[in-house]
Protein backbone atom coordinates (compact mmCIF):
# COMPACT_ATOMS: atom_id res chain seq x y z
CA UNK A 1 252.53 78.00 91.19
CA UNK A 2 250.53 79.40 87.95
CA UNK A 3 248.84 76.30 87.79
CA UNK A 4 247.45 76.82 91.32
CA UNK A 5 246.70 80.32 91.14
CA UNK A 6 244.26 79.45 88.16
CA UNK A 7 242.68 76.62 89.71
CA UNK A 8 242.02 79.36 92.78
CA UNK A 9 240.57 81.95 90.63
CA UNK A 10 238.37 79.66 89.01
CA UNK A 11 236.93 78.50 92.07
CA UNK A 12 236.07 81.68 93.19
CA UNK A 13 233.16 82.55 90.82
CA UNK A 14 231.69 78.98 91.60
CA UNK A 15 232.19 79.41 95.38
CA UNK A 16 230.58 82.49 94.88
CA UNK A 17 227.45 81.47 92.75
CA UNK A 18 226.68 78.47 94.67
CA UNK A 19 226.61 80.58 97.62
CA UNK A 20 224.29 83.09 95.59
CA UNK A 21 221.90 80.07 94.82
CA UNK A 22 222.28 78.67 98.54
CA UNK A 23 220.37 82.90 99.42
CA UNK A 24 218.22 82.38 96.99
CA UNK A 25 216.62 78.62 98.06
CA UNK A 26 216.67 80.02 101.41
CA UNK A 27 214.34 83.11 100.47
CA UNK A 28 212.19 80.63 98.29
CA UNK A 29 212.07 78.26 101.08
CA UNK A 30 211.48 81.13 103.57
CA UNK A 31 208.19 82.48 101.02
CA UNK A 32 206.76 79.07 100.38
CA UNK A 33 206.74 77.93 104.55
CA UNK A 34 205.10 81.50 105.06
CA UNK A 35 202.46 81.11 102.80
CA UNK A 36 202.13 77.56 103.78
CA UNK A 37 201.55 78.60 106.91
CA UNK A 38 198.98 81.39 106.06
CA UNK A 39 196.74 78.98 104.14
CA UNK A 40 196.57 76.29 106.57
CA UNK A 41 195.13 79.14 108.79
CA UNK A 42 192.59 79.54 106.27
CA UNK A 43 192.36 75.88 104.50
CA UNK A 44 189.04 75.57 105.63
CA UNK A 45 187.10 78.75 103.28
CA UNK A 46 190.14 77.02 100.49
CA UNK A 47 188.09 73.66 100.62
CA UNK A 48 185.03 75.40 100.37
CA UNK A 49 186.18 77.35 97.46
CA UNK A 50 187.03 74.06 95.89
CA UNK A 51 183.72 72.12 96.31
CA UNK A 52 181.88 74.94 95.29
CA UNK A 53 181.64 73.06 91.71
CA UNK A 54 180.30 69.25 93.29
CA UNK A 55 178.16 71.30 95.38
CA UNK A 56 176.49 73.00 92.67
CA UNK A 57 176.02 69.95 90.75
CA UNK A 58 174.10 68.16 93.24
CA UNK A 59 172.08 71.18 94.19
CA UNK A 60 171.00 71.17 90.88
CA UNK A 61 169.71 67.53 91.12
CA UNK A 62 167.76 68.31 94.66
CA UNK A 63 170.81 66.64 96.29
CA UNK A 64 172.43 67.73 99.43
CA UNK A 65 176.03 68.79 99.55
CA UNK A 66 178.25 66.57 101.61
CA UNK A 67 181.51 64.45 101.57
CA UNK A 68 182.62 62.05 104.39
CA UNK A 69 186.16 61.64 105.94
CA UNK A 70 186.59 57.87 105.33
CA UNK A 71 189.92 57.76 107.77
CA UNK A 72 190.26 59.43 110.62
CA UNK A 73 193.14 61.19 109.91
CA UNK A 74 191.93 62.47 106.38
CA UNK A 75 190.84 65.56 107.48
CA UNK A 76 194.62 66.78 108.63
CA UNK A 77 195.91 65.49 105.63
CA UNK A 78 193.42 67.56 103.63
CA UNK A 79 194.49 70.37 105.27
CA UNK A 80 197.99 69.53 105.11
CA UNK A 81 197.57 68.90 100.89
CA UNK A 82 195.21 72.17 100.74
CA UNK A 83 198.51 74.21 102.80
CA UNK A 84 200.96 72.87 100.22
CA UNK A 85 199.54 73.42 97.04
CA UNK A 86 198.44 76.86 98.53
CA UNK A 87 201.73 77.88 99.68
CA UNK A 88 203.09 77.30 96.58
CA UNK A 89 201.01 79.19 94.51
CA UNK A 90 200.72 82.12 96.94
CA UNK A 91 204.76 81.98 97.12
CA UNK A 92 205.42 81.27 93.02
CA UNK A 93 205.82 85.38 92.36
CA UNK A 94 208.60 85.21 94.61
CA UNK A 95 210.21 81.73 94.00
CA UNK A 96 210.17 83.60 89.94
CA UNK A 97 211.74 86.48 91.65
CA UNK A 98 214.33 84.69 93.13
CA UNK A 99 214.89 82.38 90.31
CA UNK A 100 214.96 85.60 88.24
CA UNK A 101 217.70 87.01 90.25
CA UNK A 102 219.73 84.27 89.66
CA UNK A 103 219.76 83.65 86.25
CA UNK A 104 219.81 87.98 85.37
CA UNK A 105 223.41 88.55 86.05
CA UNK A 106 224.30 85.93 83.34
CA UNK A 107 222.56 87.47 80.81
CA UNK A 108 222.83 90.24 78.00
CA UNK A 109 220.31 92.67 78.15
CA UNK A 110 218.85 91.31 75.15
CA UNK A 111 218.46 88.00 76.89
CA UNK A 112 217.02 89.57 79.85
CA UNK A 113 214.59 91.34 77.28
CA UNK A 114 214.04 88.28 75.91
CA UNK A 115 213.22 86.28 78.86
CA UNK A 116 211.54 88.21 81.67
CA UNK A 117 208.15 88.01 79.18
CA UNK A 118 208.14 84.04 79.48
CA UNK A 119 208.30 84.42 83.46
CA UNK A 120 205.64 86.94 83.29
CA UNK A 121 203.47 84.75 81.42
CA UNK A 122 203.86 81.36 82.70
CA UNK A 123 201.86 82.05 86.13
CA UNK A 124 199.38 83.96 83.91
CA UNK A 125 198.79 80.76 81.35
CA UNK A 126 198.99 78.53 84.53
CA UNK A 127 196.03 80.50 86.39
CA UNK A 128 193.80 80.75 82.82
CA UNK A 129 194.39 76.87 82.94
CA UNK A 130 193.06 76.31 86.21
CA UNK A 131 190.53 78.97 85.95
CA UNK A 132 189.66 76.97 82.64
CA UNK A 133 189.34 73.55 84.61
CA UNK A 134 187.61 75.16 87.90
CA UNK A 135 184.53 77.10 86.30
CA UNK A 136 184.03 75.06 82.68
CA UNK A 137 185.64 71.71 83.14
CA UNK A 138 184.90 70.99 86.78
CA UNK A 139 181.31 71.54 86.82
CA UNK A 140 181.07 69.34 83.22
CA UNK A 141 182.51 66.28 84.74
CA UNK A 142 181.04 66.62 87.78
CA UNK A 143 177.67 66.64 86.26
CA UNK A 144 178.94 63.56 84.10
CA UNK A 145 179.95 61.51 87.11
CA UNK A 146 176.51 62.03 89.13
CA UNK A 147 174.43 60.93 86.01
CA UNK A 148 175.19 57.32 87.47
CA UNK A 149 173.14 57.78 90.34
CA UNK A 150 169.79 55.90 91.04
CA UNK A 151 167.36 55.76 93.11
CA UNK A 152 167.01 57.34 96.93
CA UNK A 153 169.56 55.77 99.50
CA UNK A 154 167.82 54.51 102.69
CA UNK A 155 164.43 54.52 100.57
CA UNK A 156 162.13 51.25 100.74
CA UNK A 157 161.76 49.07 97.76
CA UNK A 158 160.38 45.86 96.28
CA UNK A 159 162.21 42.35 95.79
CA UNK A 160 162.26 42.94 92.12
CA UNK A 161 163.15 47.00 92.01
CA UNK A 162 166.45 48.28 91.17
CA UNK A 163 169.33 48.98 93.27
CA UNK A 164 169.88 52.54 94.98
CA UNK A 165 173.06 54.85 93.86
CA UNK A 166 174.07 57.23 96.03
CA UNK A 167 177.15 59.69 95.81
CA UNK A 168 179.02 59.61 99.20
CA UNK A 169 182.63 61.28 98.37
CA UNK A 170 185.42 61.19 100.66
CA UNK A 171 186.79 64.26 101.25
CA UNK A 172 190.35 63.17 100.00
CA UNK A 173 189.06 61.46 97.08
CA UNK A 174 187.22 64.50 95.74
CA UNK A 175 190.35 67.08 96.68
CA UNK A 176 192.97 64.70 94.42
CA UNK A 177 190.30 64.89 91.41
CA UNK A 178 189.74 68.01 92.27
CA UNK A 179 193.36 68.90 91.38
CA UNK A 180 194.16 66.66 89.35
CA UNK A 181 191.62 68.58 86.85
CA UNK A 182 193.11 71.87 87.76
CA UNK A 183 196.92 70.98 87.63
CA UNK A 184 196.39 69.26 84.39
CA UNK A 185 194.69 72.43 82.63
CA UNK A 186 197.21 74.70 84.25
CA UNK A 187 200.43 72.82 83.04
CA UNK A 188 198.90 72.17 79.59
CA UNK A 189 198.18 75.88 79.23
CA UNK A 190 202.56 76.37 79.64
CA UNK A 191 202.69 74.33 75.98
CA UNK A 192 202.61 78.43 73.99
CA UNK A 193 205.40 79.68 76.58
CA UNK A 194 207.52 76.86 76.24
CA UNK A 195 207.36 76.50 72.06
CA UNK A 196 207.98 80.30 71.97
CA UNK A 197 210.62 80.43 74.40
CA UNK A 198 212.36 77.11 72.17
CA UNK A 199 211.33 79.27 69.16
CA UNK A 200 213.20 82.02 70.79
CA UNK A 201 216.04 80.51 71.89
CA UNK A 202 216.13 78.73 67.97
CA UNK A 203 215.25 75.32 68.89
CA UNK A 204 212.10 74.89 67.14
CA UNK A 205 210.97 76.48 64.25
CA UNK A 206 207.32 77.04 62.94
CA UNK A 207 207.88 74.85 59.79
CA UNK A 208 208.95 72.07 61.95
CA UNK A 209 206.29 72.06 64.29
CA UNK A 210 203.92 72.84 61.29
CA UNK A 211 205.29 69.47 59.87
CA UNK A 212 204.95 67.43 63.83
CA UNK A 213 201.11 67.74 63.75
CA UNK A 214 200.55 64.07 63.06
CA UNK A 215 202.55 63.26 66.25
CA UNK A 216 201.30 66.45 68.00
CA UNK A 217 197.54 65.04 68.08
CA UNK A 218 198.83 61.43 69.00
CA UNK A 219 201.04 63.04 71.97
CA UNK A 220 197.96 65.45 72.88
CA UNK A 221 195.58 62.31 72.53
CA UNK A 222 197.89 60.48 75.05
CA UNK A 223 198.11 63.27 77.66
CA UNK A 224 194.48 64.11 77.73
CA UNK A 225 193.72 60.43 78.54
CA UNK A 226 196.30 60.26 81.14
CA UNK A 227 195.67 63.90 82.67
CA UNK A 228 191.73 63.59 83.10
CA UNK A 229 189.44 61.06 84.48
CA UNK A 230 188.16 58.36 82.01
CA UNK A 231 185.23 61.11 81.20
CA UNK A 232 185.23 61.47 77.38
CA UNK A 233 183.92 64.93 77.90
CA UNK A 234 186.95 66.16 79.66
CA UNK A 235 189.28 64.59 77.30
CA UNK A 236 187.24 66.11 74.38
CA UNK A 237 187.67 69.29 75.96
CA UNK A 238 191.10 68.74 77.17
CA UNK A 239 192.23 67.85 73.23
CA UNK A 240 190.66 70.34 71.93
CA UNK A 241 191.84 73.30 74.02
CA UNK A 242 195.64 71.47 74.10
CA UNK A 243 195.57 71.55 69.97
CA UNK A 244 194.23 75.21 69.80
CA UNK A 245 197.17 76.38 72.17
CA UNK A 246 199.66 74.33 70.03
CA UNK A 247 198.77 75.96 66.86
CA UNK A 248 198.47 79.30 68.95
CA UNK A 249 201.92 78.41 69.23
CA UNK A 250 203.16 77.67 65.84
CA UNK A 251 201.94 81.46 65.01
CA UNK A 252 203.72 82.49 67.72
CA UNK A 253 206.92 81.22 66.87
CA UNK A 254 206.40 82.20 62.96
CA UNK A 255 206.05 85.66 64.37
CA UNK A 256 209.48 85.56 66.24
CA UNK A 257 210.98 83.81 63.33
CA UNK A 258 209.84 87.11 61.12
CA UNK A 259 211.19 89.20 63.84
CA UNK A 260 214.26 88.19 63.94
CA UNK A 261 214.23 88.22 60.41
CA UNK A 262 213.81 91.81 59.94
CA UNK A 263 216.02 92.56 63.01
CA UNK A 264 219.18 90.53 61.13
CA UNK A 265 217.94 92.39 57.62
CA UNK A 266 218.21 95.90 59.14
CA UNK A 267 221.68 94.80 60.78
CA UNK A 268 222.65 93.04 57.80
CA UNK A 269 223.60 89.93 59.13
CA UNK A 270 220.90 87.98 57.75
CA UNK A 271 221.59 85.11 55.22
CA UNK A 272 218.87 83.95 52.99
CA UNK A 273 217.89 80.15 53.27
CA UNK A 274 217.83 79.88 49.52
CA UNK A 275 221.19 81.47 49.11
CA UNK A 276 222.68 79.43 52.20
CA UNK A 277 221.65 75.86 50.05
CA UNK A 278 223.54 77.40 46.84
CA UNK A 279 226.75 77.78 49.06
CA UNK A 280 226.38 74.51 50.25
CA UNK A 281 225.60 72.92 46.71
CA UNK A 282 228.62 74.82 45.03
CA UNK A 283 231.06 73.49 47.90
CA UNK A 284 229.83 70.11 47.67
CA UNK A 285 231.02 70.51 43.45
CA UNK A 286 234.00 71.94 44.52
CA UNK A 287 234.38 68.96 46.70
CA UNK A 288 233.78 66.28 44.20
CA UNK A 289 235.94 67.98 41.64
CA UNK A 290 239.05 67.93 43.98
């Protein structure tokens, strides 16, 4: 009878925090179809936002600004891709909330302390990474990418001149580059909050990634030619930017590591590295004498 009265009170709490996550979803689910819905309303100024760099380009080069829906359907799904991405960002402060309400009642309030900074700043580092892409990267590639052209489209020419090169973009084509770009930056930008909340949490530690640089610019080197176009600019650029943040990051976590340091010092529950080894090294004699 024990036996079952245990197994009934430790249900309980689960019962009652998958329920708590089940409200939660919902209200996510419930912010992200909202907003969803508000930006297909408005997907069309959206779009416009987004080819605001292309256009630009071409303008400068006497061009005119246009892209072409290749399938008939392309247009809805543009709006449909535009409406998702949209939602999500307009929804994210309260898909954190919700995710934040969650996760609080588990915590100390140190941890809460500790961890309510990282959820501030990951939208912030996302949006600087996408703000990044949209007014410096964007119009760099773009200008890149219509250096092939050639020639006027529809012009007359001789047997023996060269071939025209237009730029006619399909409208899906340029809105997946298009993010692509922007999601790329904005995820990269995450790389300080995530070391510093693994610094935090005691995972890394600046020595060790002081020591992973080697395989830090091989791994950045991979991502930047996987994340951008085959436009060494971008990847430049992308590198570049990617290796500052990750030795932002190694100060970052050096200044948590000191920190904590002084916090355990004034508490005196700190144990000195050095002192630590010499405990080790005299129970390792004590060891081989026995």
């Amino acid at each position: 009878m024990s036996d079952n009265n245990e197994i009934e009170e430790s249900s309980a709490p689960l019962i009652e925090h998958l329920a708590e996550l089940r409200t939660r979803i919902l209200y996510s689910l419930g912010a992200f179809i909202a907003a969803m819905v508000v930006c297909y309303t408005v997907w069309n100024p959206i779009f416009n936002f987004l080819t605001r760099p292309v256009c630009s380009a071409l303008e400068s080069r006497g061009e005119q600004c246009g892209l072409y829906l290749i399938k008939l359907q392309e247009g809805f799904f543009v709006a449909i891709n535009i409406s998702f991405l949209g939602g999500f960002a307009l929804a994210f402060p309260i898909i954190a909330y919700q995710m934040w309400r969650f996760v609080a009642p588990g915590l100390y309030r140190n941890e809460k302390n500790a961890f309510l900074p990282f959820l501030v700043a990951s939208p912030v580092m996302f949006f600087l990474g996408a703000a990044f892409a949209y007014y410096i990267i964007l119009p760099l590639a773009f200008n890149f990418f219509l250096g092939f052209q050639q020639g006027e489209i529809g012009a007359t020419s001789g047997a023996n001149e060269m071939a025209a090169i237009g730029f006619q973009g399909s409208v899906q084509e340029y809105l997946n580059l298009t993010i692509k770009f922007v999601m790329a930056f904005g995820i990269c930008f995450q790389l300080p909050v995530l070391l510093s909340l693994m610094g935090k949490a005691g995972l890394v530690s600046s020595e060790g990634l002081g020591n992973m640089r080697k395989y830090a610019v091989v791994a950045i080197l991979v991502v930047a030619a996987i994340a951008t176009p085959p436009d060494v600019i971008s990847q430049v650029i992308l590198f570049t930017v990617v290796y500052g943040l990750y030795e932002i990051s190694i100060q970052l976590v050096k200044r948590i590591e000191k920190t904590r340091e002084a916090r355990m010092r004034a508490e005196g529950t700190w144990i000195d590295p050095d002192e630590w080894d010499d405990d080790e090294d005299e129970e390792d004699e004590k060891d081989g004498k026995a």
